[in-house]
Protein backbone atom coordinates (compact mmCIF):
# COMPACT_ATOMS: atom_id res chain seq x y z
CA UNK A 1 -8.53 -134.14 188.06
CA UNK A 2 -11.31 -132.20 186.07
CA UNK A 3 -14.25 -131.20 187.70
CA UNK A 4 -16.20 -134.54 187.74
CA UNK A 5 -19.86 -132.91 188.16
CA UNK A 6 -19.14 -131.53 185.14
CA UNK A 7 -18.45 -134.24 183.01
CA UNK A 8 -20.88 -135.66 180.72
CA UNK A 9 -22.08 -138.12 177.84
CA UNK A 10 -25.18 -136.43 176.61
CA UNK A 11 -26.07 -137.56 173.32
CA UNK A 12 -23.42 -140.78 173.46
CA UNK A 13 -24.15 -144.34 172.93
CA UNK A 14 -22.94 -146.27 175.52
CA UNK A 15 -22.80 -150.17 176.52
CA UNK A 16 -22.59 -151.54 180.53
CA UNK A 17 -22.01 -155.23 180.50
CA UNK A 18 -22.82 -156.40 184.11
CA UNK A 19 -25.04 -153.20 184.40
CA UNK A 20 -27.81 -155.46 186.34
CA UNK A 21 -26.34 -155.25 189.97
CA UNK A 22 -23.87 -153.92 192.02
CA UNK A 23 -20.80 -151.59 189.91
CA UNK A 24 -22.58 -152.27 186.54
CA UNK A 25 -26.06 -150.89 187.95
CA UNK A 26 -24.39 -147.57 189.36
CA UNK A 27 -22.29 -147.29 186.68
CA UNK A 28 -25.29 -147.52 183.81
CA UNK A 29 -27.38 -145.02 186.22
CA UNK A 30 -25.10 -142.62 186.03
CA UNK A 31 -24.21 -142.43 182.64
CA UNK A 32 -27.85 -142.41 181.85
CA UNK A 33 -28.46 -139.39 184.40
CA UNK A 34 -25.40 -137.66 182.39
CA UNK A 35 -27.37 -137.69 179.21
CA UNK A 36 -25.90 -141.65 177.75
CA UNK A 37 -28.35 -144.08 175.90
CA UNK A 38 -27.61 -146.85 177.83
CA UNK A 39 -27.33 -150.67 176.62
CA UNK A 40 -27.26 -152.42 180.21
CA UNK A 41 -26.21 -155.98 179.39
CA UNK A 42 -26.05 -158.69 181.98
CA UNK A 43 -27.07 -162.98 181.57
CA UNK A 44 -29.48 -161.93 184.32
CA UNK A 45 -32.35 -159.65 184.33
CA UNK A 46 -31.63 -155.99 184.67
CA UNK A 47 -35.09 -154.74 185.41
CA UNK A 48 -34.37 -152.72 188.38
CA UNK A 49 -31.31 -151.06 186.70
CA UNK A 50 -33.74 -150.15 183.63
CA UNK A 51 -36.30 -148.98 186.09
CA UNK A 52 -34.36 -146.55 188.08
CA UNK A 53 -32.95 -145.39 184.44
CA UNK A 54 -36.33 -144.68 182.82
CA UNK A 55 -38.22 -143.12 186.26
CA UNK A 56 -34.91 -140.62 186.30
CA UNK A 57 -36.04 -139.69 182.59
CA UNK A 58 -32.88 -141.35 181.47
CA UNK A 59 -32.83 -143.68 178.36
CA UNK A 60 -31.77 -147.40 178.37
CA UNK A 61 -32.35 -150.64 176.95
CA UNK A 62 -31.53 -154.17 179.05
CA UNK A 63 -30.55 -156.88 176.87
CA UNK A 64 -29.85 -160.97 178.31
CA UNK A 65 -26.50 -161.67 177.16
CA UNK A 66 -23.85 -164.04 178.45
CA UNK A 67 -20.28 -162.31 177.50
CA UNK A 68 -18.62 -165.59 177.35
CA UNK A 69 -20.60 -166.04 173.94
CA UNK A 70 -19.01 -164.51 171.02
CA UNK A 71 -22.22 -164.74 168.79
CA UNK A 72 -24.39 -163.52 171.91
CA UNK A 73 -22.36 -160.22 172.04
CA UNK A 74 -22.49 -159.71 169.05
CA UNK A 75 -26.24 -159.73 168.42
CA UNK A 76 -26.44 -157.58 172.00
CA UNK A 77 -24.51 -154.95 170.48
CA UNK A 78 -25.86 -154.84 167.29
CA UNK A 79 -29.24 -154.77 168.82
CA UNK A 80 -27.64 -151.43 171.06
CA UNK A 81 -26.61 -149.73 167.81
CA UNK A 82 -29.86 -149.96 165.84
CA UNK A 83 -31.48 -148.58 168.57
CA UNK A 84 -29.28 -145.55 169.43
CA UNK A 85 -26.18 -145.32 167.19
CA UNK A 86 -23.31 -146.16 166.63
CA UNK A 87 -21.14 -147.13 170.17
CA UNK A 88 -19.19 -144.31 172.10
CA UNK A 89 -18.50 -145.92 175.10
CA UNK A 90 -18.05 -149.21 176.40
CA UNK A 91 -17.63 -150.53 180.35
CA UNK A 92 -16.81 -153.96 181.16
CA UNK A 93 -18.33 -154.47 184.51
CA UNK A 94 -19.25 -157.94 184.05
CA UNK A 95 -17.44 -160.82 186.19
CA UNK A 96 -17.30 -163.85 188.73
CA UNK A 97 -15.89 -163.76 191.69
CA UNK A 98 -13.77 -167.50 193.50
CA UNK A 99 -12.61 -167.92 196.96
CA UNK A 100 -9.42 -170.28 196.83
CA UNK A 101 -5.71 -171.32 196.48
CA UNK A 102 -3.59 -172.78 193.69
CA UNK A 103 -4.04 -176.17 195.79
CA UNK A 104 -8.22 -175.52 196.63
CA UNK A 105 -8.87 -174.16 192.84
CA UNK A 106 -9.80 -176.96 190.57
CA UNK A 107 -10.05 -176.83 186.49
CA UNK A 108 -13.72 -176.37 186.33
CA UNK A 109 -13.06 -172.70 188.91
CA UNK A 110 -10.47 -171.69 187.07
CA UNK A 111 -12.32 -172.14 183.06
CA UNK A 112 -15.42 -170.65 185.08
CA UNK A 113 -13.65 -167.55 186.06
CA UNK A 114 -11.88 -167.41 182.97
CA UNK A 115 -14.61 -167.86 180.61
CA UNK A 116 -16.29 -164.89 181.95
CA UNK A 117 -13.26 -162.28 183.58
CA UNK A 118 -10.65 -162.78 180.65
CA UNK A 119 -13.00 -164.50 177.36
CA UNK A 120 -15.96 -162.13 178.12
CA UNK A 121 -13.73 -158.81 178.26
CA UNK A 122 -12.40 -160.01 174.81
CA UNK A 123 -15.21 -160.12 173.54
CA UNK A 124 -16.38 -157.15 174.13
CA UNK A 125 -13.49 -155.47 173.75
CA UNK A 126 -13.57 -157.25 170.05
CA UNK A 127 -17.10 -155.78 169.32
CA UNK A 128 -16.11 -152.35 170.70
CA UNK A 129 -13.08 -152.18 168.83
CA UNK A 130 -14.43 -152.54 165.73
CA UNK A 131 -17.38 -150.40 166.34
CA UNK A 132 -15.14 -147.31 167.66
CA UNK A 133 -12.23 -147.49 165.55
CA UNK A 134 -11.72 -144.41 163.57
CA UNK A 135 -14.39 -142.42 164.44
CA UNK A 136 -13.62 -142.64 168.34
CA UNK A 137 -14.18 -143.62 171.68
CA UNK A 138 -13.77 -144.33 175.13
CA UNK A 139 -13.56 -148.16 176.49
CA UNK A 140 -13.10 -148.69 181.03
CA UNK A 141 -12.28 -152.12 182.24
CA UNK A 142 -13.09 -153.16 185.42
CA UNK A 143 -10.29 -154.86 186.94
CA UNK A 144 -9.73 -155.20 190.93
CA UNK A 145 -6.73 -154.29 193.22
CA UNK A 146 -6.18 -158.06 193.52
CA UNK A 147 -4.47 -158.18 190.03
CA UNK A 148 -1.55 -156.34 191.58
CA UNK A 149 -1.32 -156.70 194.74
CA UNK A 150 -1.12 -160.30 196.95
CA UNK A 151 -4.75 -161.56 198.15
CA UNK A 152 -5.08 -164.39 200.20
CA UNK A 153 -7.52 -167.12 198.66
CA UNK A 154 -8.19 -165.67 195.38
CA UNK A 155 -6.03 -167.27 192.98
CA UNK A 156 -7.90 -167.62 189.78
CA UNK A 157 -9.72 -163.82 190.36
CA UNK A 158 -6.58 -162.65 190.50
CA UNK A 159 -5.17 -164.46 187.33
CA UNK A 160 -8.27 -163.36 185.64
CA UNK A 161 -8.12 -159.57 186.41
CA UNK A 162 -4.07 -159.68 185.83
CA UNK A 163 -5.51 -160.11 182.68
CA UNK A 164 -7.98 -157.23 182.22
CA UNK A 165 -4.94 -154.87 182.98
CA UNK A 166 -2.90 -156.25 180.67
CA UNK A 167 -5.92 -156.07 177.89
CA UNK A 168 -6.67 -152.69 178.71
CA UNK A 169 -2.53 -151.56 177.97
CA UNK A 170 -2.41 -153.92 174.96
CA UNK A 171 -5.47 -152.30 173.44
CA UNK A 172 -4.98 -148.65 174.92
CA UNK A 173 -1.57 -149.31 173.09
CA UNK A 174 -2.86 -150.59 169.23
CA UNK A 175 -5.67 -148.08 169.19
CA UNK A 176 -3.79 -144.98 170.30
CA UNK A 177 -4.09 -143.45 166.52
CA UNK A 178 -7.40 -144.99 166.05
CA UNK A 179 -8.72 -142.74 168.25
CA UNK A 180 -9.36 -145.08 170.80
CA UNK A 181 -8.97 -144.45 174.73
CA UNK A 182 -8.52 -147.79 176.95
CA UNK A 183 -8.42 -147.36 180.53
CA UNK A 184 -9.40 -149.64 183.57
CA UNK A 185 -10.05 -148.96 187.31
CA UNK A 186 -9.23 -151.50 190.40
CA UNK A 187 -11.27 -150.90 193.07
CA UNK A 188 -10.63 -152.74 196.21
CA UNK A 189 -13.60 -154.04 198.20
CA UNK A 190 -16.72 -152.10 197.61
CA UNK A 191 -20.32 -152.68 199.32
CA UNK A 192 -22.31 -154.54 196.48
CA UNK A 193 -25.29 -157.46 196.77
CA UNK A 194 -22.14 -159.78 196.03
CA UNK A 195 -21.01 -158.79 199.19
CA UNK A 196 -24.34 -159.44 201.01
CA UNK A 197 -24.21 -162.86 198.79
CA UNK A 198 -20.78 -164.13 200.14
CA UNK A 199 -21.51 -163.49 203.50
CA UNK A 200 -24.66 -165.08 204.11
CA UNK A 201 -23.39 -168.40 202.37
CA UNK A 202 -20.73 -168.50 204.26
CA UNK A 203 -20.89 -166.74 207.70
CA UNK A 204 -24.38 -167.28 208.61
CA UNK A 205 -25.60 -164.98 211.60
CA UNK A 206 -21.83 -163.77 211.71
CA UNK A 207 -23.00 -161.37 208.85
CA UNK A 208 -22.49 -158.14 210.24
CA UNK A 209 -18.96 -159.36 212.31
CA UNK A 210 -17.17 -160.95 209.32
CA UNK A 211 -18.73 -157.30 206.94
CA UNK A 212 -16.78 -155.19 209.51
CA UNK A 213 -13.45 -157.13 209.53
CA UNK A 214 -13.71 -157.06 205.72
CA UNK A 215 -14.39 -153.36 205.74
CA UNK A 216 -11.57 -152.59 208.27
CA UNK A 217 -8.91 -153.78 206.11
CA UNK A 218 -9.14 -151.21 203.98
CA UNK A 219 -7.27 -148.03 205.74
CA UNK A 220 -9.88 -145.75 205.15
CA UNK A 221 -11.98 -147.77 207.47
CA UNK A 222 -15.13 -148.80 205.56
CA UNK A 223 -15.91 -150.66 202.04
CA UNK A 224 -16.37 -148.18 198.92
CA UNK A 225 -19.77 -147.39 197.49
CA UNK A 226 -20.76 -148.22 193.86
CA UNK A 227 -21.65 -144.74 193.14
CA UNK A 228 -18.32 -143.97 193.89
CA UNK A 229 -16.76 -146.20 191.56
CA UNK A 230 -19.37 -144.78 188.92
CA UNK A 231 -17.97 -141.20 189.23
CA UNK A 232 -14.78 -142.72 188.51
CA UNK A 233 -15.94 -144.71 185.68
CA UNK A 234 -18.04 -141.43 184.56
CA UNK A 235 -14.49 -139.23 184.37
CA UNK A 236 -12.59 -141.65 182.41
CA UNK A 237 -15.34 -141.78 180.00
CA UNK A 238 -15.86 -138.38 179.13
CA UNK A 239 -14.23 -135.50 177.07
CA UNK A 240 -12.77 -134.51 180.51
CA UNK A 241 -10.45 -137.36 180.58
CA UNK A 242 -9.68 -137.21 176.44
CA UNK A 243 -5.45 -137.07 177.73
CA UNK A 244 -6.14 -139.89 179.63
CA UNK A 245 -5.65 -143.48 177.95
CA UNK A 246 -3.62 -147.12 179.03
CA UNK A 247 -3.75 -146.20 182.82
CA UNK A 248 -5.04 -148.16 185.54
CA UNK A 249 -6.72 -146.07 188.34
CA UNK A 250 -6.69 -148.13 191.62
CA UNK A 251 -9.72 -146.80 193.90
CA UNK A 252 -9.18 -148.38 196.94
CA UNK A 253 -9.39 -146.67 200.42
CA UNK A 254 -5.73 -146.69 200.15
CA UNK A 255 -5.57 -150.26 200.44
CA UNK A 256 -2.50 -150.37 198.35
CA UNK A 257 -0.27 -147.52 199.07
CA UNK A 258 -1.14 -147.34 203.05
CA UNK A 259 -0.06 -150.28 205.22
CA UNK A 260 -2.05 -150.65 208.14
């Protein structure tokens, strides 16, 4: 791999969907620090994201936007474009997570999850598509190591980011002379407020047991870091990665290559 630290978007336009918290946030920060105007879009506030952004001297914009919404999209990106140009990069960070089985996942989970994971990546991926096509750029999916390898109790995540994998090849594949990269990345569990979330809900006062099970069963011993996923995210997005398109980077502690 190129040097990473060298990689960067100055002058770019780029969008973050789920750039409020956790992946999204460290993601959009990054780009920003790397010289990106930033659209951070997320159905909840993003106000700490655009803080961090504009104290680091970085420019962003956060806009409300719920990704399962065609029309909403569409007015969020158009809103990005007249205020920075015309779209370079886009990262599809936003999605819902669901604990369950086949037999424990009812019809209202599984059009949740769907409605945001699989709908809301299409639409995006719609917008982005038409804004890059021809002139360029880069598009990153987030997907998770659960849409190819076996994961107890999450049966509709896993149909859902199944999907974004095989989005990411079907698109990497159209817009190859279009001059359009498509890539995702599949992390495996990383330390984000969803994390906290889940935990407290469910495990009350067993927080910090149940977190270090969790983080054990990844061989490297621990969760991974957003920032780390962002340097990823920041490499596939650059010039540094321009050979690089239709591939699906697992970043994962070695959680599925090294059996424990």
């Amino acid at each position: 791999m190129a040097d990473a630290s060298a990689a960067t978007l100055a002058g770019r336009t780029a969008i973050v969907t789920g750039g409020g918290s956790g992946i999204g946030q460290a993601i959009a920060r990054l780009f920003a620090a790397r010289g990106a105007r930033v659209g951070i879009i997320d159905i909840s506030p993003a106000d700490e994201t655009l803080e961090a952004i504009r104290n680091g001297g970085g420019i962003a914009s956060a806009l409300a936007c719920d990704v399962s919404r065609q029309h909403e999209v569409s007015r969020a990106f158009a809103a990005v474009e007249d205020m920075y140009g015309p779209l370079d990069v886009l990262v599809n960070s936003a999605g819902v997570a669901h604990v369950g089985t086949i037999e424990t996942t009812n019809e209202d989970d599984l059009d949740r999850v769907y409605t945001v994971n699989v709908k809301g990546v299409y639409n995006c991926l719609k917008l982005g598509v038409a804004s890059m096509k021809d002139r360029g750029g880069a598009i990153l999916n987030v997907a998770s190591v659960a849409a190819t390898v076996g994961i107890p109790d999450r049966f509709a995540y896993s149909m859902s980011k199944g999907a974004v994998v095989t989005m990411t090849l079907s698109v990497a594949r159209d817009f190859i002379n279009r001059k359009i990269r498509c890539n995702c990345i599949s992390p495996a569990r990383v330390h984000t407020p969803f994390v906290d979330g889940f935990l407290a809900r469910n495990y009350p006062g067993r927080e910090a047991e149940v977190f270090e099970q969790l983080a054990r069963t990844q061989p490297i011993g621990r969760m991974g870091k957003p920032d780390e996923i962002a340097e990823l995210a920041l490499y596939l997005c650059s010039d540094a990665a321009s050979f690089i398109t239709g591939s699906n980077y697992t970043i994962d502690g070695g959680f599925t290559t090294l059996k424990m």
